[in-house]
C-alpha atoms as a PDB file:
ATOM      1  CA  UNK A   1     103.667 -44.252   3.780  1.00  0.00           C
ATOM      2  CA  UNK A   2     102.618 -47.531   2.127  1.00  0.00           C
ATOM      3  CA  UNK A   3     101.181 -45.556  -0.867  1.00  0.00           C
ATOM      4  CA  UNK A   4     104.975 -43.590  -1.037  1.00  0.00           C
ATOM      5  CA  UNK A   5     106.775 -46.505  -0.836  1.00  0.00           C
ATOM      6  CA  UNK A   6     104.230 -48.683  -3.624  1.00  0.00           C
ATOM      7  CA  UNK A   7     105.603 -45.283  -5.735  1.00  0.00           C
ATOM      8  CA  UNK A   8     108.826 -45.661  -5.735  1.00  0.00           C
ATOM      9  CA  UNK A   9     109.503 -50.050  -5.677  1.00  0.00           C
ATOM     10  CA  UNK A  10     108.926 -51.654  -8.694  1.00  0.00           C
ATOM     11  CA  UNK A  11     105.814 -53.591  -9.059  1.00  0.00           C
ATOM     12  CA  UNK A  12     105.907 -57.412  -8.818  1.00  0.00           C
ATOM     13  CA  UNK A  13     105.674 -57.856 -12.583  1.00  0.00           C
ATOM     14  CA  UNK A  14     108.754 -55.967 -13.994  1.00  0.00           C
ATOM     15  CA  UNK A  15     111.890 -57.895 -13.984  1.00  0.00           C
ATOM     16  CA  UNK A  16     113.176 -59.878 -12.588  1.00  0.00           C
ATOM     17  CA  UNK A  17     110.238 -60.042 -10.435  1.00  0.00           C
ATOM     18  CA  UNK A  18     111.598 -62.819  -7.768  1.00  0.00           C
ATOM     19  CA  UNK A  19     113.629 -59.669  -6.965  1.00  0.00           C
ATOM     20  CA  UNK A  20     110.752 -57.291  -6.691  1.00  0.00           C
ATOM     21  CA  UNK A  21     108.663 -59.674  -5.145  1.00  0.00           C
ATOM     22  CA  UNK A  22     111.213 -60.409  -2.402  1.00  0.00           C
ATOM     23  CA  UNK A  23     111.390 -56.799  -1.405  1.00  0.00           C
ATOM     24  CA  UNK A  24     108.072 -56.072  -1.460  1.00  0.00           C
ATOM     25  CA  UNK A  25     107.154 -59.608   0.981  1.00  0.00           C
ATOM     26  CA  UNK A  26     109.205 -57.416   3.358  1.00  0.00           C
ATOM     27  CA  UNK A  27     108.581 -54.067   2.818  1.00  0.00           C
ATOM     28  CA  UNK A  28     104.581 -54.437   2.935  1.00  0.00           C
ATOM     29  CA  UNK A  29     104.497 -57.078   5.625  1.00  0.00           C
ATOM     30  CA  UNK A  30     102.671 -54.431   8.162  1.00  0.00           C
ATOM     31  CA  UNK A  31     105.955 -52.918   9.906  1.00  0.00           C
ATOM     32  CA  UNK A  32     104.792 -50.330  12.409  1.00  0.00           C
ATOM     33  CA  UNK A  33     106.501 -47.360  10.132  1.00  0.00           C
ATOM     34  CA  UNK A  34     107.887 -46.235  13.270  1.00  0.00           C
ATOM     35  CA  UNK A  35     110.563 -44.815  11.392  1.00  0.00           C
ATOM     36  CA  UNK A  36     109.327 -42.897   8.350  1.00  0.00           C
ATOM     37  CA  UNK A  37     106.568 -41.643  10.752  1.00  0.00           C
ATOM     38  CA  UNK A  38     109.114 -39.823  13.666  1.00  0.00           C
ATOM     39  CA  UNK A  39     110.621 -38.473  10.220  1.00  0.00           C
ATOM     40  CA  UNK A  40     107.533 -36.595   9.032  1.00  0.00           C
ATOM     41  CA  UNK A  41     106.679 -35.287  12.927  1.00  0.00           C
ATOM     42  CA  UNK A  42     110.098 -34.098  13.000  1.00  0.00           C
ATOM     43  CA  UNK A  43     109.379 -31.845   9.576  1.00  0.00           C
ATOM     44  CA  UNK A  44     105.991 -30.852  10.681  1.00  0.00           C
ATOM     45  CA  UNK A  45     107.324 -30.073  14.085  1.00  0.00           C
ATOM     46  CA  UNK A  46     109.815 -27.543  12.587  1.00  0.00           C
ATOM     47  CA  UNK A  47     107.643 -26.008   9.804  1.00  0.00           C
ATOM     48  CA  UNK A  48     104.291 -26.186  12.358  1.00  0.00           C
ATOM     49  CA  UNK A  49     102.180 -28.002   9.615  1.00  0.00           C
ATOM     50  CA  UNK A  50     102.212 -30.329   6.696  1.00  0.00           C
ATOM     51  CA  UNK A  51     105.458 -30.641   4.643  1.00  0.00           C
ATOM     52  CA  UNK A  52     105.376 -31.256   0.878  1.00  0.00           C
ATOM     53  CA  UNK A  53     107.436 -34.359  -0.232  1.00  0.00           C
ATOM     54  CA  UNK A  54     108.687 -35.355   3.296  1.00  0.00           C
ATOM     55  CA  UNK A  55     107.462 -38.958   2.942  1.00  0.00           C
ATOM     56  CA  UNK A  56     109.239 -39.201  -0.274  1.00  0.00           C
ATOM     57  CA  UNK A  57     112.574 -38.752   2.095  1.00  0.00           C
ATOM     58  CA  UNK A  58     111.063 -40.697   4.910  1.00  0.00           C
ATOM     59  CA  UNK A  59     110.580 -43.945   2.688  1.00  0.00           C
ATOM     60  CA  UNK A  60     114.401 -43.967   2.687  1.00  0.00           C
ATOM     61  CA  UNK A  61     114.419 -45.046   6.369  1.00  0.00           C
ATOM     62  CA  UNK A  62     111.823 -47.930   6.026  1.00  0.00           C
ATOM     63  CA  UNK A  63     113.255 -49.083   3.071  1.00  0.00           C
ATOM     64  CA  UNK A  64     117.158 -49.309   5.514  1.00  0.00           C
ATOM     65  CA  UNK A  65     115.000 -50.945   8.026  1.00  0.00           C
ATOM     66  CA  UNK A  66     113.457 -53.461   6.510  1.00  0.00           C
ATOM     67  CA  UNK A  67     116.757 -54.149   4.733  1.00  0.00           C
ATOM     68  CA  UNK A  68     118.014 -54.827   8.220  1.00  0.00           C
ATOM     69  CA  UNK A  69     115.631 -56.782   9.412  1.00  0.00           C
ATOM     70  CA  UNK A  70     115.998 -58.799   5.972  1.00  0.00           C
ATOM     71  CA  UNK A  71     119.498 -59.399   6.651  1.00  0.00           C
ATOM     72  CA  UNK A  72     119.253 -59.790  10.746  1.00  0.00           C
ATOM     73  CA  UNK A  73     116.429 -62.479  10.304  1.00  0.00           C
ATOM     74  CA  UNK A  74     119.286 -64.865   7.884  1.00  0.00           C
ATOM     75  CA  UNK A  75     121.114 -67.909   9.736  1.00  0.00           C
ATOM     76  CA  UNK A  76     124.687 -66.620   9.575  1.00  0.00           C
ATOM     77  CA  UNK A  77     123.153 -63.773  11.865  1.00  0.00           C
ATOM     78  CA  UNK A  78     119.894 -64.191  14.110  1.00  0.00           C
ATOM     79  CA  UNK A  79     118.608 -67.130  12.300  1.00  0.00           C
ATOM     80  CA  UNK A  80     114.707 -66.527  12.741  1.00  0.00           C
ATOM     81  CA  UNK A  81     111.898 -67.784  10.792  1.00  0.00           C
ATOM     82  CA  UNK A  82     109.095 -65.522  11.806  1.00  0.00           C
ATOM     83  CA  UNK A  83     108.833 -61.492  11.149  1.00  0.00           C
ATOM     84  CA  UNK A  84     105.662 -59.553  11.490  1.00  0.00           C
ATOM     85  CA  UNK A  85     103.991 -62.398  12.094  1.00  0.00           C
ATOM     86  CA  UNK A  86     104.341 -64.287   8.763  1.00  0.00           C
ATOM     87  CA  UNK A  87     108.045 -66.373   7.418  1.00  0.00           C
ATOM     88  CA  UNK A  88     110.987 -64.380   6.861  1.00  0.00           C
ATOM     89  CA  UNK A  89     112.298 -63.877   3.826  1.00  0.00           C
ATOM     90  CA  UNK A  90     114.810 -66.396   3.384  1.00  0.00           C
ATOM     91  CA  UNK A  91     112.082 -69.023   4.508  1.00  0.00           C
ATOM     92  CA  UNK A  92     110.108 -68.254   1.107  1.00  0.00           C
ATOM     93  CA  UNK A  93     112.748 -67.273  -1.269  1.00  0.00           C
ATOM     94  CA  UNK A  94     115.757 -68.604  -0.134  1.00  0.00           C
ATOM     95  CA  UNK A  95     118.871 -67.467   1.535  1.00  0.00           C
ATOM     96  CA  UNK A  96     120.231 -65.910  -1.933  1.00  0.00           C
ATOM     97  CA  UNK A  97     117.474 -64.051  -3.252  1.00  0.00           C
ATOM     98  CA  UNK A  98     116.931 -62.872   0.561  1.00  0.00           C
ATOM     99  CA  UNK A  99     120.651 -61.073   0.468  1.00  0.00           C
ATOM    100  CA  UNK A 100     119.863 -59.914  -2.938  1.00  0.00           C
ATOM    101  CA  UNK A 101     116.677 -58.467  -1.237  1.00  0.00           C
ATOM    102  CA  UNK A 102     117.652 -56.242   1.326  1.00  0.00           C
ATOM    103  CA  UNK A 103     120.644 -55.435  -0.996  1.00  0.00           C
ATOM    104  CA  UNK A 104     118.561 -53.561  -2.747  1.00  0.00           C
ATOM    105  CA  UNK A 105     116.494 -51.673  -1.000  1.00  0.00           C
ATOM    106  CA  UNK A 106     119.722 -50.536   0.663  1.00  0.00           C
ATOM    107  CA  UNK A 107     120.526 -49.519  -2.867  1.00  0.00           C
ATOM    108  CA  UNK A 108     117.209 -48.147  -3.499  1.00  0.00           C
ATOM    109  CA  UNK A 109     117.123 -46.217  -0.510  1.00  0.00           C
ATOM    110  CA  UNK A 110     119.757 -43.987  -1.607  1.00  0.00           C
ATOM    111  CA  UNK A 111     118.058 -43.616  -5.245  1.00  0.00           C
ATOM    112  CA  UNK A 112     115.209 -41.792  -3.389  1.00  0.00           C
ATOM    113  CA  UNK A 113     117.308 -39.515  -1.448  1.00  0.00           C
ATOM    114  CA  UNK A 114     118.955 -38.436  -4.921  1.00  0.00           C
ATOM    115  CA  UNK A 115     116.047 -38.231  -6.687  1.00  0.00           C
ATOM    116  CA  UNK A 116     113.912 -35.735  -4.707  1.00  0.00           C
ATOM    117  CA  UNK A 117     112.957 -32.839  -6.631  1.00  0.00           C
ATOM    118  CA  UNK A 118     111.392 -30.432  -3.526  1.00  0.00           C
ATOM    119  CA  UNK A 119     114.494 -29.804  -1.106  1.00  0.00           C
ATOM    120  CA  UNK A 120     117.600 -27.974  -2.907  1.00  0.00           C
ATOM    121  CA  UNK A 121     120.928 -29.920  -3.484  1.00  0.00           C
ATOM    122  CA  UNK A 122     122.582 -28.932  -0.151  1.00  0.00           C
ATOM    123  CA  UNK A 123     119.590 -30.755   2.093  1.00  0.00           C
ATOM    124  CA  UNK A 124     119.414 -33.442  -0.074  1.00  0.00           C
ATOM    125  CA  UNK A 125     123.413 -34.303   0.541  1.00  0.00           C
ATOM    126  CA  UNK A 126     122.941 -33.510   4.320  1.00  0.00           C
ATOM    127  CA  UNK A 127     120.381 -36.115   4.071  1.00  0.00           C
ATOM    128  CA  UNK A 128     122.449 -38.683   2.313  1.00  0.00           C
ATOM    129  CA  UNK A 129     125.188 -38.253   4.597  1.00  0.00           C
ATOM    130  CA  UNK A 130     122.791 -38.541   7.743  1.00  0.00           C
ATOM    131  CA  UNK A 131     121.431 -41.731   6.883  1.00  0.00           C
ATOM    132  CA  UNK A 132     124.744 -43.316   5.538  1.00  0.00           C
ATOM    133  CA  UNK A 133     126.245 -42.699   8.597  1.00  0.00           C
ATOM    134  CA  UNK A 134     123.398 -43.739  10.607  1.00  0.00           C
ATOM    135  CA  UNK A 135     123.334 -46.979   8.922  1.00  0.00           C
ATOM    136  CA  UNK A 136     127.330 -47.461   8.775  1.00  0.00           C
ATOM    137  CA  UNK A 137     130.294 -48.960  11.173  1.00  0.00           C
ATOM    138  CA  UNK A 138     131.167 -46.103  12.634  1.00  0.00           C
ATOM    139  CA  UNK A 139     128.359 -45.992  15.527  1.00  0.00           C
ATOM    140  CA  UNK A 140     125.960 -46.592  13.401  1.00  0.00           C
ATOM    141  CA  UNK A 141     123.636 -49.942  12.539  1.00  0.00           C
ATOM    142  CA  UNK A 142     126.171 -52.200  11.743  1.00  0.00           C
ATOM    143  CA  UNK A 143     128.191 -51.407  14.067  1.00  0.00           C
ATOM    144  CA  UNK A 144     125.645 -52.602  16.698  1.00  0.00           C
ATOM    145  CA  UNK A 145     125.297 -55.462  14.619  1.00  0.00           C
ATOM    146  CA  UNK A 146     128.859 -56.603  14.861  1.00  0.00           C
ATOM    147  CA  UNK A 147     129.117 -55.515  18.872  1.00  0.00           C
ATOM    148  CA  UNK A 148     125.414 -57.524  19.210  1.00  0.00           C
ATOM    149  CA  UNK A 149     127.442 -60.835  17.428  1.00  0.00           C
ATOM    150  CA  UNK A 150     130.368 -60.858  19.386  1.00  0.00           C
ATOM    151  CA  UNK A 151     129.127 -59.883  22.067  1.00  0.00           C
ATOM    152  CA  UNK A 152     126.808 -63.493  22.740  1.00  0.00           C
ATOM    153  CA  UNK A 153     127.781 -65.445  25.610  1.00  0.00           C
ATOM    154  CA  UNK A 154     129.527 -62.180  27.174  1.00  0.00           C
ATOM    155  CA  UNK A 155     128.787 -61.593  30.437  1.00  0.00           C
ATOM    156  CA  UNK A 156     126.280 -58.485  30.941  1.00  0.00           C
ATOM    157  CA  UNK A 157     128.249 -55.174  30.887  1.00  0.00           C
ATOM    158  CA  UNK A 158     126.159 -52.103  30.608  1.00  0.00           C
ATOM    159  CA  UNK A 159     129.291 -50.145  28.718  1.00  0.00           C
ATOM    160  CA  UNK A 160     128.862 -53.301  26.236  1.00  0.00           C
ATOM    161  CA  UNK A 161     124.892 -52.936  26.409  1.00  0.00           C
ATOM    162  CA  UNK A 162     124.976 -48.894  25.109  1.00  0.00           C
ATOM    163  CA  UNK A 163     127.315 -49.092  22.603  1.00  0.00           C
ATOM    164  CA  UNK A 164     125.436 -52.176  21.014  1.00  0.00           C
ATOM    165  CA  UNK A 165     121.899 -50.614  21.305  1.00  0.00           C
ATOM    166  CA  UNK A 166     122.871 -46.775  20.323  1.00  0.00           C
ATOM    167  CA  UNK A 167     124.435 -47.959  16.790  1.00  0.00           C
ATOM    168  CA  UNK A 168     122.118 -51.105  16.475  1.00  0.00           C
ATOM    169  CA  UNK A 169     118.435 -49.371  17.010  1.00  0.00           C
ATOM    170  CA  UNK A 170     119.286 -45.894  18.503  1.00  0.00           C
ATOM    171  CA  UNK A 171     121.188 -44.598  15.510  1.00  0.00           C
ATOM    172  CA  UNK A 172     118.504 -45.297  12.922  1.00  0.00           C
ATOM    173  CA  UNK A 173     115.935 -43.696  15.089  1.00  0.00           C
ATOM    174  CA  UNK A 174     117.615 -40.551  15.645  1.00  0.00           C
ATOM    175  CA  UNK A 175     118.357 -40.277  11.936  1.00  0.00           C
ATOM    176  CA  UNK A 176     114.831 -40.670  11.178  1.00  0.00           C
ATOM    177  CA  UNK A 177     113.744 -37.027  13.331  1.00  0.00           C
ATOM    178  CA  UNK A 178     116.899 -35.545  12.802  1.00  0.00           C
ATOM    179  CA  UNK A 179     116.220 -36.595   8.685  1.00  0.00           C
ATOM    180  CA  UNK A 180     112.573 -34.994   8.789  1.00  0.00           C
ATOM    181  CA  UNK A 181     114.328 -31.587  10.438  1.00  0.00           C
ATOM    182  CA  UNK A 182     116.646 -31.265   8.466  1.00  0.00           C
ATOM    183  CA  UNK A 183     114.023 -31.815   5.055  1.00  0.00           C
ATOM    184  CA  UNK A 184     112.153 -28.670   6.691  1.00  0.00           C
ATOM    185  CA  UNK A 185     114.777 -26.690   7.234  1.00  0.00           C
ATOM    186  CA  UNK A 186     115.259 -27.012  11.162  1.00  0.00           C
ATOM    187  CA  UNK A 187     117.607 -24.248  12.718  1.00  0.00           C
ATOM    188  CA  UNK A 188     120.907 -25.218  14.569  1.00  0.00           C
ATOM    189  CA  UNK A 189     118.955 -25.077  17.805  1.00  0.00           C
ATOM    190  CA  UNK A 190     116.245 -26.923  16.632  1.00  0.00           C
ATOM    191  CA  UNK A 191     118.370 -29.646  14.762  1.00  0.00           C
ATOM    192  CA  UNK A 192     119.858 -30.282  18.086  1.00  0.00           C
ATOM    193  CA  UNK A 193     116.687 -30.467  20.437  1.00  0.00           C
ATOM    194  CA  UNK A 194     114.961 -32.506  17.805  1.00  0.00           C
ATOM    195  CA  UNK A 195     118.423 -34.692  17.892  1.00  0.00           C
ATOM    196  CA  UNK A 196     118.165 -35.322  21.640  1.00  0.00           C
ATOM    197  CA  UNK A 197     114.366 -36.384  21.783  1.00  0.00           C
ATOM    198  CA  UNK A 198     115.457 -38.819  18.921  1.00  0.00           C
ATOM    199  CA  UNK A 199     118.330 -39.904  21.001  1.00  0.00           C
ATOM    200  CA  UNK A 200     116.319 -40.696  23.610  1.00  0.00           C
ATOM    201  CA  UNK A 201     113.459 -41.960  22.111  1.00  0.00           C
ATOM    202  CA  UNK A 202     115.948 -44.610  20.357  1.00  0.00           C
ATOM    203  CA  UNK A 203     117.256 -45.862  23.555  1.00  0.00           C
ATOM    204  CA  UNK A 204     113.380 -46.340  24.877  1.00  0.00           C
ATOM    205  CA  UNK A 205     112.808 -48.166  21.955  1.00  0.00           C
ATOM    206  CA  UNK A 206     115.368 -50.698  22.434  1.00  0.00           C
ATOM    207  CA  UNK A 207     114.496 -50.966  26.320  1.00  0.00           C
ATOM    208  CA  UNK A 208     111.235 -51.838  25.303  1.00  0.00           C
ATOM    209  CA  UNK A 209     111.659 -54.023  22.679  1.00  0.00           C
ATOM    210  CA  UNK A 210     114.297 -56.142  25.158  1.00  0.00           C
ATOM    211  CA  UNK A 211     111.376 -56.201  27.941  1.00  0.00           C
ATOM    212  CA  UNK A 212     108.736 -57.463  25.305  1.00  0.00           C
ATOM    213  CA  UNK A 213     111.473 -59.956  24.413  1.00  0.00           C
ATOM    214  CA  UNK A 214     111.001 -61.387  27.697  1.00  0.00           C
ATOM    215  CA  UNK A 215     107.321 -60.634  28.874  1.00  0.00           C
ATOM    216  CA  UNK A 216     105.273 -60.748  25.193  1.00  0.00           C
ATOM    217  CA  UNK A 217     103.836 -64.110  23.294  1.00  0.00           C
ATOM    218  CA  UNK A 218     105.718 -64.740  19.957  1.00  0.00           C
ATOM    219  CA  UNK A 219     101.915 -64.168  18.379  1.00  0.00           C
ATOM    220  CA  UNK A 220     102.012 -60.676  19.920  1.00  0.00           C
ATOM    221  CA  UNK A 221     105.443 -59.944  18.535  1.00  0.00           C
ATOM    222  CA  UNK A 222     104.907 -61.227  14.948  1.00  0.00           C
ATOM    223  CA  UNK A 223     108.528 -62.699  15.953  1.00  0.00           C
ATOM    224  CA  UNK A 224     109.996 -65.207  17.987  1.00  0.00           C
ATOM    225  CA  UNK A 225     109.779 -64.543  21.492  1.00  0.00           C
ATOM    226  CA  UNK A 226     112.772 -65.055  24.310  1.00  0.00           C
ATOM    227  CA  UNK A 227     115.520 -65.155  21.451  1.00  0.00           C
ATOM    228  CA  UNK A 228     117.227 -63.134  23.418  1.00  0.00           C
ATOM    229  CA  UNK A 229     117.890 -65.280  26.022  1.00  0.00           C
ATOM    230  CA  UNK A 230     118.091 -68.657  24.251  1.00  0.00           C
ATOM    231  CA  UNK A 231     121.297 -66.808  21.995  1.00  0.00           C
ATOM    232  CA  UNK A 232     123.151 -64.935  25.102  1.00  0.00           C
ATOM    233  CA  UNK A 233     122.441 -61.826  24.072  1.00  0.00           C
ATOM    234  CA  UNK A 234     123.304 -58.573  26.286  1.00  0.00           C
ATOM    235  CA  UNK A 235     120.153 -56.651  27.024  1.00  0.00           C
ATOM    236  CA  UNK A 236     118.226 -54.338  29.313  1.00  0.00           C
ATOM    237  CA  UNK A 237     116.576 -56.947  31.905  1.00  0.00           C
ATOM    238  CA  UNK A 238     119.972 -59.199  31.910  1.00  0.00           C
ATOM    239  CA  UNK A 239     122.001 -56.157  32.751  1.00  0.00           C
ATOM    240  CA  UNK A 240     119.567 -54.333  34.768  1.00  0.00           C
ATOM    241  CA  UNK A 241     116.314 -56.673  35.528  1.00  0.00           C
ATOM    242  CA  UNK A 242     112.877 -56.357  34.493  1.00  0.00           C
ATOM    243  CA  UNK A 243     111.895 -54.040  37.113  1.00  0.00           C
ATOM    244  CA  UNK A 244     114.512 -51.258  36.636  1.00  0.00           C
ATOM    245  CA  UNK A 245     114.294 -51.773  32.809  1.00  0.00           C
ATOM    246  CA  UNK A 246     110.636 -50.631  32.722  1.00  0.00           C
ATOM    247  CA  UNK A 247     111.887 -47.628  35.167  1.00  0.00           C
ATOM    248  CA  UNK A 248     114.573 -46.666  32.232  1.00  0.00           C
ATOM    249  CA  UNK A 249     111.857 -46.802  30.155  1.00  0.00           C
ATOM    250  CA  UNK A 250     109.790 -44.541  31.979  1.00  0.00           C
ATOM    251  CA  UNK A 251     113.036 -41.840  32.264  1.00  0.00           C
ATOM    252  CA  UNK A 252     113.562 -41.810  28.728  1.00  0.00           C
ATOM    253  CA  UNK A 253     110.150 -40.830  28.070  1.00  0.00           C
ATOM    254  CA  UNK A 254     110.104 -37.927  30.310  1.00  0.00           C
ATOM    255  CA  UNK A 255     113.806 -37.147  28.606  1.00  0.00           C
ATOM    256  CA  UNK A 256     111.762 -36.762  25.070  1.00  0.00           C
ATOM    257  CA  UNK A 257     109.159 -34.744  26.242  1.00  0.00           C
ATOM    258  CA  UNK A 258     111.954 -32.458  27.998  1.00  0.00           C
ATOM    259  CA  UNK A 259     113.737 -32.026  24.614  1.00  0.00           C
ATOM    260  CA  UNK A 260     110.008 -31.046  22.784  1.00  0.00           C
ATOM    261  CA  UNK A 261     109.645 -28.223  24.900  1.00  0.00           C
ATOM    262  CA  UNK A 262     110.898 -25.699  23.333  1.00  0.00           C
ATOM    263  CA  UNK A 263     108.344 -26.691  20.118  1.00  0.00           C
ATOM    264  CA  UNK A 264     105.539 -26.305  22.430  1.00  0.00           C
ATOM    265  CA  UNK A 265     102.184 -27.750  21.160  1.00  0.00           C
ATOM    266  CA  UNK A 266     103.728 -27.811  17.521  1.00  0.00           C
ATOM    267  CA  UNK A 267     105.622 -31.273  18.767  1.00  0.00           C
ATOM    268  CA  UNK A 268     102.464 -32.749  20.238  1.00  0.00           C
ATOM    269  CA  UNK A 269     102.783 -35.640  17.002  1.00  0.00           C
ATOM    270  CA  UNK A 270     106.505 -36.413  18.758  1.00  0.00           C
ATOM    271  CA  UNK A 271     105.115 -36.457  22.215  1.00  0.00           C
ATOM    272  CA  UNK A 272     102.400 -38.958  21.145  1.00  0.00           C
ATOM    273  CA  UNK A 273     104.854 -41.269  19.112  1.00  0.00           C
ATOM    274  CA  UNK A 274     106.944 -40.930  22.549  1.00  0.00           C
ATOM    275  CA  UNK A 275     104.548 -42.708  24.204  1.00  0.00           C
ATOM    276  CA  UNK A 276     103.148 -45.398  21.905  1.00  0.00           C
ATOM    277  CA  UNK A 277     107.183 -46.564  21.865  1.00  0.00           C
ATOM    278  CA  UNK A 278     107.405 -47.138  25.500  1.00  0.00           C
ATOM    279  CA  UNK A 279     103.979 -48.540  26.055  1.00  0.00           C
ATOM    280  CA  UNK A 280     103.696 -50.613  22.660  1.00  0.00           C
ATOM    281  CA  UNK A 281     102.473 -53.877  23.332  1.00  0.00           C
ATOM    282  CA  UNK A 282     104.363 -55.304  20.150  1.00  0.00           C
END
């Protein structure tokens, strides 16, 4: 993935370069590529074996992540100074050339989705359309972001808790597997189990990533630990407690490995990235 992505961004030098050296700080700061990865299991899942080009399509989703987390990490919204374990963006290049940053890989993202030259028109517009909408106000990433925002200080409502965390995290997740099916050419029936596991597998992720919140060391984040608490936000243990939070963990595991069995040991990749999500340690 990092040797896709150094493809397509422009190289430090070419101009400007604050600009190119702002997105790549953030784009090569050693993300997990959680992401672009569930995207190319989901195409090998469907074809059985290696897909020309995928990763092309999957740097797309890494490149909307990291503007996210670009954007997230600024003080009009979460106002933190440490991701992946070094200073955010704004910290080093200031608040403007941070927004200018993750504007463009936004921008960028798209680029790559247009430019692919091994999927035919059709897929490539499906694909467009599936992360635009994933990433959108319309139950998709920002539209977590805004519920996440107003929704500090409320009391803990687990109505308010699933519509944050499906468009926040969930939405982007499920993109990313139903993105790599749909760049191999997935059937109806497969689009749609390959759809649930990512469904699933997005809510796990956000479980998780709430419990860590609470029970991980900012040095084994490579972020600021117990934000969550210190800003009011609505999550897993302060709606449900730690104890039945891991438990909802544990269910939506078993959910993805239900919705991989029709793929039999084709979606063994999935099964594995099922796990490493709910038993990450970071």
């Amino acid at each position: 993935m990092d040797a896709a992505l150094d493809r397509w961004v422009p190289p430090e030098t070419a101009p400007p370069e604050t600009i190119h050296k702002a997105m790549r700080y953030s784009l090569f700061a050693g993300g997990k590529r959680i992401r672009p990865v569930l995207c190319i299991a989901a195409a090998e899942t469907v074809r059985g074996g290696p897909v020309a080009g995928v990763e092309d399509a999957a740097c797309s989703l890494e490149m909307v992540h990291t503007y996210s987390l670009i954007h997230d990490d600024l003080p009009a919204l979460d106002n933190d100074d440490l991701r992946r374990g070094r200073p955010t963006a704004h910290k080093v290049f200031g608040e403007a050339m941070a927004i200018l940053a993750g504007d463009a890989l936004l921008t960028l993202a798209f680029e790559v989705l247009a430019r692919l030259d091994s999927i035919d028109s059709s897929r490539k517009i499906r694909l467009v359309e599936e992360l635009a909408s994933a990433a959108g106000t319309v139950g998709g990433m920002i539209a977590g972001q805004v519920h996440d925002l107003e929704g500090e200080g409320a009391e803990p409502d687990p109505e308010l808790l699933e519509r944050i965390h499906r468009a926040k995290t969930g939405a982007l997740l499920r993109a990313s597997v139903r993105m790599g099916a749909i760049y191999a050419g997935a059937s109806g029936e497969e689009l749609q189990a390959l759809s649930d596991y990512g469904e699933h597998a997005g809510l796990a992720f956000q479980i998780v990533d709430d419990l860590l919140d609470v029970e991980a060391s900012s040095d084994a984040l490579g972020k600021t630990a117990g934000k969550d608490a210190a800003q009011q936000k609505i999550t897993f243990p302060a709606v449900y407690g730690l104890a039945r939070s891991h438990q909802m963990a544990e269910q939506e595991l078993e959910a993805c490995r239900a919705a991989l069995a029709p793929f039999g040991e084709r979606a063994q990749w999935l099964r594995e990235l099922a796990d490493l999500i709910v038993h990450r340690k970071n």
